[in-house]
Protein backbone atom coordinates (compact mmCIF):
# COMPACT_ATOMS: atom_id res chain seq x y z
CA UNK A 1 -9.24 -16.01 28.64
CA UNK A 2 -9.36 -13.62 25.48
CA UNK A 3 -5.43 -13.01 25.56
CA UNK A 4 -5.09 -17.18 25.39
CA UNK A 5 -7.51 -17.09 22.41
CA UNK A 6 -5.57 -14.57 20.43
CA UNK A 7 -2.62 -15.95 21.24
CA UNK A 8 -3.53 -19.43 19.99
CA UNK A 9 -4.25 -17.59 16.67
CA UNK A 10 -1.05 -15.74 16.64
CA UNK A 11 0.92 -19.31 17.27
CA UNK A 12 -1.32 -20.60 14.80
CA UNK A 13 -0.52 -17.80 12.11
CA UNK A 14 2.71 -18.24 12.85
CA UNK A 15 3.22 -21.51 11.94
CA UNK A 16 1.78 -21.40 8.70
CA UNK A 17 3.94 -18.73 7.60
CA UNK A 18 6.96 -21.51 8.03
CA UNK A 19 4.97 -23.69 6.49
CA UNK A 20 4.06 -21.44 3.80
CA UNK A 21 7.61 -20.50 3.26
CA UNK A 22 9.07 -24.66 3.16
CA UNK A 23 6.23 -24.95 0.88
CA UNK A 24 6.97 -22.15 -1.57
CA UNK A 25 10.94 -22.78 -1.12
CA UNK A 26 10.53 -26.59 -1.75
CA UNK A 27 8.53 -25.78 -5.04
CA UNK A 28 10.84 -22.88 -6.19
CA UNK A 29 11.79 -25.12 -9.90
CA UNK A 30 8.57 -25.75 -10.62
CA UNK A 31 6.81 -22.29 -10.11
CA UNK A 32 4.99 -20.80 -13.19
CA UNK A 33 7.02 -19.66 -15.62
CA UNK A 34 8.54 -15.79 -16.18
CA UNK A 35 6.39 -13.74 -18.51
CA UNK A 36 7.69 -11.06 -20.89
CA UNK A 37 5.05 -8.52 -19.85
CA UNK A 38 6.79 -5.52 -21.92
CA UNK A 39 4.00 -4.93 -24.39
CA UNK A 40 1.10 -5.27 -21.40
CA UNK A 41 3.22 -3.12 -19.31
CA UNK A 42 3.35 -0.53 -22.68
CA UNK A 43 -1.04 -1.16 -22.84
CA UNK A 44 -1.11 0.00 -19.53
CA UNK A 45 0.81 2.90 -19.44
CA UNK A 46 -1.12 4.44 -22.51
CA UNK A 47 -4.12 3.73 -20.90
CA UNK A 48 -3.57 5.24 -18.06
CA UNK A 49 -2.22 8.74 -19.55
CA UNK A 50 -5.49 8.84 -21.96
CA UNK A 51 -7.88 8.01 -18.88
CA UNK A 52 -6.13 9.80 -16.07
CA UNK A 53 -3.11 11.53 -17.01
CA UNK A 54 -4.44 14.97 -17.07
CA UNK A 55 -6.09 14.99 -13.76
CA UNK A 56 -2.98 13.11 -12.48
CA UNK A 57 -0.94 15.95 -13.53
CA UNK A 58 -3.40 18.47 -11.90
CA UNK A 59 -2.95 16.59 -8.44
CA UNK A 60 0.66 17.08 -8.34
CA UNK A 61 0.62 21.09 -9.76
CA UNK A 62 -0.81 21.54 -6.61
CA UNK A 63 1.49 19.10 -4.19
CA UNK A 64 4.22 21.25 -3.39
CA UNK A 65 1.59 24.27 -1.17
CA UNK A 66 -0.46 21.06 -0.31
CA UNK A 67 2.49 19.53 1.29
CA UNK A 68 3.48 22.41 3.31
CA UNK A 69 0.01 22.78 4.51
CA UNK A 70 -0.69 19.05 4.69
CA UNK A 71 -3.51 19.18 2.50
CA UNK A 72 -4.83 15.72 0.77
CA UNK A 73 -5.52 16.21 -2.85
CA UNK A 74 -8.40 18.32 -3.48
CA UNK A 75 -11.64 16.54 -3.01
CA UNK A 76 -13.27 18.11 -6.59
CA UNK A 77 -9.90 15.90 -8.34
CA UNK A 78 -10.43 12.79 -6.20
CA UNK A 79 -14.45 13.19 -6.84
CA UNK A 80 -13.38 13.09 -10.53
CA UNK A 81 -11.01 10.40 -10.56
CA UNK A 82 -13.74 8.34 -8.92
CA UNK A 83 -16.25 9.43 -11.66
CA UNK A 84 -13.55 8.22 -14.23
CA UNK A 85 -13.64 4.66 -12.72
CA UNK A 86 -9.75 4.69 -11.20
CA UNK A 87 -10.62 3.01 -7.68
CA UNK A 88 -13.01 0.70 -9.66
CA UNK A 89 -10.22 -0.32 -12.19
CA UNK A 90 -9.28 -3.36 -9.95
CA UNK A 91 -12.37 -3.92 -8.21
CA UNK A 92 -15.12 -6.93 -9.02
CA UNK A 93 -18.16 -6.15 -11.30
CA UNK A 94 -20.26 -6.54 -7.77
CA UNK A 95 -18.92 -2.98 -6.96
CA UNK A 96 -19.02 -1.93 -10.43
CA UNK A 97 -15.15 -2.07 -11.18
CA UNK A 98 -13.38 -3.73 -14.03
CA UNK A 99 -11.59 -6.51 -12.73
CA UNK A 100 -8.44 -6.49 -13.73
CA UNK A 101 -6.23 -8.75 -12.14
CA UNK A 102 -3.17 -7.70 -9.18
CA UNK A 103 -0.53 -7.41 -12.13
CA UNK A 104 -2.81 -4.67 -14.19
CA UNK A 105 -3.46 -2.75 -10.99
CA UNK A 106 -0.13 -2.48 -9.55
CA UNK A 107 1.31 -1.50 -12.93
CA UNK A 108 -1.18 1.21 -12.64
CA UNK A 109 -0.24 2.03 -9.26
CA UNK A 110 2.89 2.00 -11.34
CA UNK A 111 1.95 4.38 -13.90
CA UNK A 112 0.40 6.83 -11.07
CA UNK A 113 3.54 7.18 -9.41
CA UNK A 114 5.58 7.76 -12.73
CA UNK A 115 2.79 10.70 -13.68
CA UNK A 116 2.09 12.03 -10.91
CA UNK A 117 4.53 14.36 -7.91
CA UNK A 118 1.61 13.76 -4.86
CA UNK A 119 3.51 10.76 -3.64
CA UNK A 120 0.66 9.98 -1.48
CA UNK A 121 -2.48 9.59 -4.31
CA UNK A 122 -1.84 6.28 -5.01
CA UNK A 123 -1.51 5.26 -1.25
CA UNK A 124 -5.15 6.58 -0.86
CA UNK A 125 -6.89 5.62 -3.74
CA UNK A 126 -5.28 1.83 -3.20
CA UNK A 127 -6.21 1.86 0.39
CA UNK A 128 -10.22 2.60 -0.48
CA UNK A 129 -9.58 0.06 -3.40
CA UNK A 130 -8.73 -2.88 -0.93
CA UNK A 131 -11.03 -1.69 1.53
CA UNK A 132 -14.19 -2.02 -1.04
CA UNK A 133 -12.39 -5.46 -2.43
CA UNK A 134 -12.50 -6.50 1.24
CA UNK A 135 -16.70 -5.82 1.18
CA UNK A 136 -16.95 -7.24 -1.70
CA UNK A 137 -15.43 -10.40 -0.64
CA UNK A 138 -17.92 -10.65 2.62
CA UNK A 139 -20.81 -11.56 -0.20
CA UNK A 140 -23.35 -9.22 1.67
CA UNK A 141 -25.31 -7.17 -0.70
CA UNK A 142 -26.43 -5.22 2.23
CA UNK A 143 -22.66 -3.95 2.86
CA UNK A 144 -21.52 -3.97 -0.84
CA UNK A 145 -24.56 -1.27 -1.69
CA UNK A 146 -23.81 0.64 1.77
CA UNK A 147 -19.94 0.94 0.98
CA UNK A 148 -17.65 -0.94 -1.75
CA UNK A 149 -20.06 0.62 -4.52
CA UNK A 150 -19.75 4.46 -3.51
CA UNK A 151 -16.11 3.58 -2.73
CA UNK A 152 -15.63 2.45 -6.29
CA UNK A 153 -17.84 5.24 -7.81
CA UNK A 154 -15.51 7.59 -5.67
CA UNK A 155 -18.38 9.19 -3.72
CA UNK A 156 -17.17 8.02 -0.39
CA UNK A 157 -14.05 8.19 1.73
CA UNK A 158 -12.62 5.21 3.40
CA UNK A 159 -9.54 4.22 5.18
CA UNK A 160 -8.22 1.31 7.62
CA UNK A 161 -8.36 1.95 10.84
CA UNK A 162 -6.10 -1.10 12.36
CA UNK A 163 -2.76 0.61 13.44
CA UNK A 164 -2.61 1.15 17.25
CA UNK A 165 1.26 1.15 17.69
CA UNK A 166 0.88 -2.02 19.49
CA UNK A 167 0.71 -5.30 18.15
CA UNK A 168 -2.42 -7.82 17.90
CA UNK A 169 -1.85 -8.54 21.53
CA UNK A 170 -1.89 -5.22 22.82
CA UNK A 171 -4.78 -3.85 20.98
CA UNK A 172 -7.27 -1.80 22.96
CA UNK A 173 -9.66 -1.07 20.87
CA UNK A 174 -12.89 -2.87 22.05
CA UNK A 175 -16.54 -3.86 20.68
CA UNK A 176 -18.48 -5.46 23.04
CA UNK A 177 -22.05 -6.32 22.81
CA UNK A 178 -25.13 -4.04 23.82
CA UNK A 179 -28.37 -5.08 23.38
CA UNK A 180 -29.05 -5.99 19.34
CA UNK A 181 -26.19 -4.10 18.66
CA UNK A 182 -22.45 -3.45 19.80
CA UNK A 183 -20.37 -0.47 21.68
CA UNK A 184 -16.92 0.33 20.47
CA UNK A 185 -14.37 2.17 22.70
CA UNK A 186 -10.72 3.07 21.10
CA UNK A 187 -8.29 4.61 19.59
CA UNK A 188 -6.71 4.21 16.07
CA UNK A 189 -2.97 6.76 15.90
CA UNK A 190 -2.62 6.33 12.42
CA UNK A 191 -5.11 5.92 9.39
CA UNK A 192 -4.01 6.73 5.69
CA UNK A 193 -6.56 9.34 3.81
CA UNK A 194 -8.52 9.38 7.17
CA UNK A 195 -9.65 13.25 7.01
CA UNK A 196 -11.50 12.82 3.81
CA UNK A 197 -12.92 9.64 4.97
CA UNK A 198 -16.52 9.03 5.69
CA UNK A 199 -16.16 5.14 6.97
CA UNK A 200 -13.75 3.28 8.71
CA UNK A 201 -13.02 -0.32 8.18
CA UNK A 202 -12.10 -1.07 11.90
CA UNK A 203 -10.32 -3.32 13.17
CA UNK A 204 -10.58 -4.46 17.19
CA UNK A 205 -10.84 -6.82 20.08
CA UNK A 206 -14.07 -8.55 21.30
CA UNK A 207 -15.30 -9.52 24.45
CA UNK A 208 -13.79 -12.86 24.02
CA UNK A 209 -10.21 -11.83 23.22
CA UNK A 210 -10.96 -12.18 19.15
CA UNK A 211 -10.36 -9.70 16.90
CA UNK A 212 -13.60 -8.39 14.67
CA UNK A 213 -13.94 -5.89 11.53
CA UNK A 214 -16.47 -3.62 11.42
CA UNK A 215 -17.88 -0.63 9.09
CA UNK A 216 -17.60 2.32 11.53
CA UNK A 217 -18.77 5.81 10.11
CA UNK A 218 -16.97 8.93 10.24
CA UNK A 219 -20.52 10.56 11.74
CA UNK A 220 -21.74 7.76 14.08
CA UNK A 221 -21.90 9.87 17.46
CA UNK A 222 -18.69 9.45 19.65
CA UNK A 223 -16.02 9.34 16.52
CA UNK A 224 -13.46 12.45 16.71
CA UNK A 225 -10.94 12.37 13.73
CA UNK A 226 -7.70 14.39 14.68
CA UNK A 227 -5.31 15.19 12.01
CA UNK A 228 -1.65 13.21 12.00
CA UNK A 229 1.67 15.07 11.42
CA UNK A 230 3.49 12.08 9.84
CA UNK A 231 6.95 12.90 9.07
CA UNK A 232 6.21 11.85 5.45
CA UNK A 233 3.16 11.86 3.21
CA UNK A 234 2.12 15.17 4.37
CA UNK A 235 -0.80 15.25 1.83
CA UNK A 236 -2.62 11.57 2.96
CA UNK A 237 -4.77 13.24 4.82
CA UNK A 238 -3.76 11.00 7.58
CA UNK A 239 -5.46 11.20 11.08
CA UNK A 240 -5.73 9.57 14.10
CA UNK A 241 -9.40 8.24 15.22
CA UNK A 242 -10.62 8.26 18.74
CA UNK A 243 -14.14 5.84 19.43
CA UNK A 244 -16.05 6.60 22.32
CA UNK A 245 -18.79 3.77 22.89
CA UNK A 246 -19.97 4.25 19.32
CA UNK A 247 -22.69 2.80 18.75
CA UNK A 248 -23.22 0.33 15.83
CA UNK A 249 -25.62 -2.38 14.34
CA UNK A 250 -25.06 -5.79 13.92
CA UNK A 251 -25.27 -5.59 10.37
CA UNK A 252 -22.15 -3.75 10.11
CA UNK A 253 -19.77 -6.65 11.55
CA UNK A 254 -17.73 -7.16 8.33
CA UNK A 255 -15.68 -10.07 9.83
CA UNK A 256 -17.04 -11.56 13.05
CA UNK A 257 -14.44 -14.04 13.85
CA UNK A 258 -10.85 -14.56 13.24
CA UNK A 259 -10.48 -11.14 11.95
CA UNK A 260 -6.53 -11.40 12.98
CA UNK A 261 -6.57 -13.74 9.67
CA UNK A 262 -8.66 -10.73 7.87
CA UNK A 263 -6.03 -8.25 8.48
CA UNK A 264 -3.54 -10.26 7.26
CA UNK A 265 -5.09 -10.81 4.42
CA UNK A 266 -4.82 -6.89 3.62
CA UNK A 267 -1.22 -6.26 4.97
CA UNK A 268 -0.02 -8.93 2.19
CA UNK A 269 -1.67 -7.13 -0.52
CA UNK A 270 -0.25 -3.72 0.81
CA UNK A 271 3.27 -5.50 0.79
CA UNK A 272 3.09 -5.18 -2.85
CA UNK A 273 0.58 -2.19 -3.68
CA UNK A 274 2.70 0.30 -1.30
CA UNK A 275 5.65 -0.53 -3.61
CA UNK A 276 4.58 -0.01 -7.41
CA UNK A 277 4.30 3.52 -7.24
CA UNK A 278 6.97 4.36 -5.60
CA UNK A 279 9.10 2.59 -8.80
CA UNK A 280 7.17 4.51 -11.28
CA UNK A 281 8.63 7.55 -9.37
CA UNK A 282 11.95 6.23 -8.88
CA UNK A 283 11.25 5.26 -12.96
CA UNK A 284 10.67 9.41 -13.03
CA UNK A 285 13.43 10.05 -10.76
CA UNK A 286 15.88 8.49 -12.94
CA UNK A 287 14.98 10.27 -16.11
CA UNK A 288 14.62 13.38 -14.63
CA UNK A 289 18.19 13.18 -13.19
CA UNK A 290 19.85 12.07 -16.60
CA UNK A 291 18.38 15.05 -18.06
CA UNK A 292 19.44 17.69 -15.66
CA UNK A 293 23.26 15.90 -15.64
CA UNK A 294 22.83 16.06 -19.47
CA UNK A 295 22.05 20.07 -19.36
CA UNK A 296 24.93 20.22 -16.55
CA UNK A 297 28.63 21.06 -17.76
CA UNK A 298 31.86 20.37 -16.08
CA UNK A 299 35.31 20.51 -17.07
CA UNK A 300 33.94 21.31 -20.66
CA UNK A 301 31.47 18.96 -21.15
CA UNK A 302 28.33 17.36 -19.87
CA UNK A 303 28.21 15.55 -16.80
CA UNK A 304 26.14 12.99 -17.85
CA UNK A 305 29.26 11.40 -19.56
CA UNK A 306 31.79 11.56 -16.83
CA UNK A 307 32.31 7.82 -16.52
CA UNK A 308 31.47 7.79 -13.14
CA UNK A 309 27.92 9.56 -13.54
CA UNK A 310 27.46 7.08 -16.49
CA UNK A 311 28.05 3.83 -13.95
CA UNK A 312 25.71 5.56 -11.27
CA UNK A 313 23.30 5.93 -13.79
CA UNK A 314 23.64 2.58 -14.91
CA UNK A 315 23.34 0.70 -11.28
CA UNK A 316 20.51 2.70 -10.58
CA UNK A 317 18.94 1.33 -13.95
CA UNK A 318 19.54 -1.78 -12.68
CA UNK A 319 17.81 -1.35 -9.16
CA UNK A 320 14.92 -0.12 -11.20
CA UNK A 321 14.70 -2.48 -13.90
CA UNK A 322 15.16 -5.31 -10.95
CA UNK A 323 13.00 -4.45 -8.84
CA UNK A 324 10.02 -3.98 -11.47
CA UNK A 325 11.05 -7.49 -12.39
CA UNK A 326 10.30 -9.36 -8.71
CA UNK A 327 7.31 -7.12 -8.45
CA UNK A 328 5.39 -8.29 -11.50
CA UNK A 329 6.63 -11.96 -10.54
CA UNK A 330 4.96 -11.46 -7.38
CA UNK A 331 1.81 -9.66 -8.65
CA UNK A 332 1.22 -12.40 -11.23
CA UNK A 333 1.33 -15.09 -8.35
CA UNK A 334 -1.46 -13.12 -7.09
CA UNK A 335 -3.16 -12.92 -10.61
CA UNK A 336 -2.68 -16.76 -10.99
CA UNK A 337 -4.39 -17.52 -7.69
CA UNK A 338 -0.73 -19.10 -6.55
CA UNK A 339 -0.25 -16.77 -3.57
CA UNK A 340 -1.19 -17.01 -0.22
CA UNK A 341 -3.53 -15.07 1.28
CA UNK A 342 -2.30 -14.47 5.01
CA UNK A 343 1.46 -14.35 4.40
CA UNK A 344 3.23 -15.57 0.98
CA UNK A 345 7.02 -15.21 0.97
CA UNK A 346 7.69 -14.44 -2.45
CA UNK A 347 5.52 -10.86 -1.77
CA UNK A 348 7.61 -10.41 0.87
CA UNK A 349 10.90 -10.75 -0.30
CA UNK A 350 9.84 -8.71 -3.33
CA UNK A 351 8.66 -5.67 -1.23
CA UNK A 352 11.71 -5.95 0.66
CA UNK A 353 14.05 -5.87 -2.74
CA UNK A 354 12.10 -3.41 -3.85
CA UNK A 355 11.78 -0.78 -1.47
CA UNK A 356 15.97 -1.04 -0.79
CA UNK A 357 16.03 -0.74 -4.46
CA UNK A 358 14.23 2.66 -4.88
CA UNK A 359 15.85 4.13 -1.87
CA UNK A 360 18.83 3.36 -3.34
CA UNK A 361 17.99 5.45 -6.71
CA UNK A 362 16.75 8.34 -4.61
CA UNK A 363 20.04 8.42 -2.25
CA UNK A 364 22.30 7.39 -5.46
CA UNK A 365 19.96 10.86 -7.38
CA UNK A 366 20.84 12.96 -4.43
CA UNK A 367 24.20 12.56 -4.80
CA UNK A 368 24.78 12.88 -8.49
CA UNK A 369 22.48 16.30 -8.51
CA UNK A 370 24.73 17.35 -5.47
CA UNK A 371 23.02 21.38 -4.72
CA UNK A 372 20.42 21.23 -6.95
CA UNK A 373 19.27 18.16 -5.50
CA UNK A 374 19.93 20.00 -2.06
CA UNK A 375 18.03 23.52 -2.95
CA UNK A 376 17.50 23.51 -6.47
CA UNK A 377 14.30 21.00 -6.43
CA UNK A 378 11.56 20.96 -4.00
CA UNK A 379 10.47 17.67 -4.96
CA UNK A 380 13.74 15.05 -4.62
CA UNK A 381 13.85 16.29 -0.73
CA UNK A 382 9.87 15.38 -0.14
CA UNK A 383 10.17 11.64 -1.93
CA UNK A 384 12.99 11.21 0.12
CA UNK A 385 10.81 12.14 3.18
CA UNK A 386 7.70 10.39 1.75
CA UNK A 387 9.23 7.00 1.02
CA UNK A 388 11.09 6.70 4.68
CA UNK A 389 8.18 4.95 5.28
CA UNK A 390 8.40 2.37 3.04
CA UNK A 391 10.48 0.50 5.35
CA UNK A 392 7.55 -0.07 7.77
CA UNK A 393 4.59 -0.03 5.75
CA UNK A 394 3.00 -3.44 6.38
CA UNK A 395 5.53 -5.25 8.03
CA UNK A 396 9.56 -3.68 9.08
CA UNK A 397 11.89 -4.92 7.01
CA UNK A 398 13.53 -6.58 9.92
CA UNK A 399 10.28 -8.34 10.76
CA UNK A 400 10.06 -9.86 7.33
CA UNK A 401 13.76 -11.25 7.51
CA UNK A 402 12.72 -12.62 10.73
CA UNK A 403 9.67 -13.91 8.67
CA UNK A 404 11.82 -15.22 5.86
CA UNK A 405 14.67 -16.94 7.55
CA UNK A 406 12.58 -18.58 9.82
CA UNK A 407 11.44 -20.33 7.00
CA UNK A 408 14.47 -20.86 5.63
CA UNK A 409 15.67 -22.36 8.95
CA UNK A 410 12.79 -24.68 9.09
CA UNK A 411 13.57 -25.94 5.49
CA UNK A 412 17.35 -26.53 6.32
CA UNK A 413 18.42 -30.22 5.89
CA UNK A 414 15.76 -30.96 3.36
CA UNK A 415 17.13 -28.80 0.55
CA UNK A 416 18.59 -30.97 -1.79
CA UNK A 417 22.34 -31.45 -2.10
């Protein structure tokens, strides 16, 4: 009965990602018009080196020993970059954030990346962003004060606890009801910045076959957070979670129906939030490698103007400079209200470009810097390790050219000749 439930919804979600893609294809000439967003871009990326660039630069001193011992950032910085309002920058006034819109906050996301080396700071501070955006979005005072306004203020810990390496179908993860209140029985393998979490927002299966979010604390009796050993952002903090009929109230049922639809909502976002700091460091990585080339001498003279370093260096401009250009297309469909929520195709298809854009600037750097890239940098070696992931962060590649053709598919024969 449950499994016919979810997989109604599934068929159901299905479908309207075709029909969001025809949609979206079919009004490709009249979408909103390109905006030259050079001088907001330049705002930005002052404002974020006066308000954060020091402390940014302290998290990543300390990356390299951090990542060896797969340490998160230490939790005096990330207390202080809550105290300087950086989660709240893109959250509603409701949680006592700025509000500034999806293109300002990725091109700070942006900006983070370029500053600082911890590759996996802006994953975490992003994550407890969306997760107090998501509370703030339930209109429940009781659960904004409990959790999206310490979030914001940087005084609690939060990550998602969805992934189950399963799909929605196979999710075990169960709340069922006891008494006034529920019992949830589970386990979570991967959660981003779970070790210095205190609250989970959970995502599971009720009795009915329907998938439910709920607020589940790090202390609630029955939790047991275990430490992950990704192969990749060794300093996320990343854990698995184990629940062992955890108790929990009714009041902290964040999305009692259709939360399948709720989940989606936050793997879109991620689509284009995981990317924008990776290009500010692939921004970094770029600069950093024309400079050592430029200090580097063969056959009598710099490398940097060998004619085949200078045409690297120029396509890997180009895979920057491109890919920064579908992001902030995408981001300002989400600014503009013009996205959709559950799955919009143009998000997709930039994360996609994007993230085989900045692995091809970090393959391209590794082979111009040739040894030093090899054992003459601790750092090119670790993005390289950090950013694998890209390809499967909220949605496989593959899965979102699945995603994508099938709406192309569904559009053929109506295009116009």
């Amino acid at each position: 009965m449950g499994g016919k439930v979810l997989t109604r919804k599934i068929h159901i979600l299905a479908l309207s990602i075709c029909s969001v893609i025809i949609s979206c294809i079919s009004d490709s000439k009249g979408g909103g018009a390109m905006v030259d967003v050079t001088e907001l871009r330049a705002e930005i990326a002052e404002l974020v080196g006066a308000r954060w660039g020091d402390l940014l630069a302290e998290v990543g001193r300390s990356v390299i020993e951090r990542d060896d011992a797969r340490l998160p950032p230490p939790p005096e910085l990330m207390a202080e970059l809550g105290l300087s309002g950086l989660q709240a920058f893109g959250l509603p006034a409701a949680a006592g954030g700025e509000d500034a819109d999806a293109l300002r906050w990725g091109m700070v996301l942006e900006q983070i990346g370029y500053r600082c080396a911890d590759s996996a700071l802006p994953l975490i501070v992003n994550h407890q962003g969306d997760i107090a955006r998501l509370v703030c979005e339930s209109g429940r005072a009781d659960l904004i004060e409990a959790y999206a306004v310490p979030i914001a203020r940087g005084t609690c810990g939060a990550g998602i606890a969805y992934s189950e390496d399963a799909d929605a179908f196979s999710f075990n993860t169960l709340l069922t009801r006891k008494g006034d209140g529920f019992l949830l029985s589970g386990h979570k393998t991967y959660v981003t910045g779970g070790l210095i979490s205190e609250v989970f927002l959970t995502y599971c299966l009720d009795e009915s076959g329907d998938m439910q979010a709920c607020m589940v604390e790090a202390e609630d009796p029955g939790v047991t957070v275990k430490a992950a050993l990704p192969t990749g952002m060794r300093t996320a903090g990343a854990c698995s979670v184990t629940f062992e009929e955890v108790r929990l109230p009714a009041w902290r049922i964040l999305e009692a129906s259709d939360g399948l639809t709720h989940a989606q909502r936050f793997l879109s976002n991620q689509r284009l939030w995981v990317t924008c700091a990776p290009l500010g460091r692939a921004q970094a990585v770029l600069e950093e490698c024309a400079a050592h080339l430029t200090s580097s001498v063969r056959y009598g003279e710099p490398v940097a103007v060998l004619k085949n370093v200078e045409a690297s260096l120029g396509r890997m401009y180009v895979a920057v400079t491109s890919a920064r250009a579908m992001l902030y297309h995408a981001l300002g469909r989400v600014s503009d209200g013009r996205a959709e929520l559950v799955f919009d195709p143009v998000i997709s298809a930039a994360k996609h470009f994007a993230v085989e854009q900045i692995r091809f600037v970090l393959e391209r750097a590794f082979g111009l810097l040739g040894g030093h890239a090899f054992y003459g940098t601790q750092h090119l070696g670790r993005y390289m390790r950090d950013y694998s992931g890209l390809a499967l962060a909220a949605g496989t590649q593959d899965i979102i050219e699945v995603n994508l053709g099938a709406g192309v598919i569904a559009h053929a024969g109506r295009m116009p000749v």
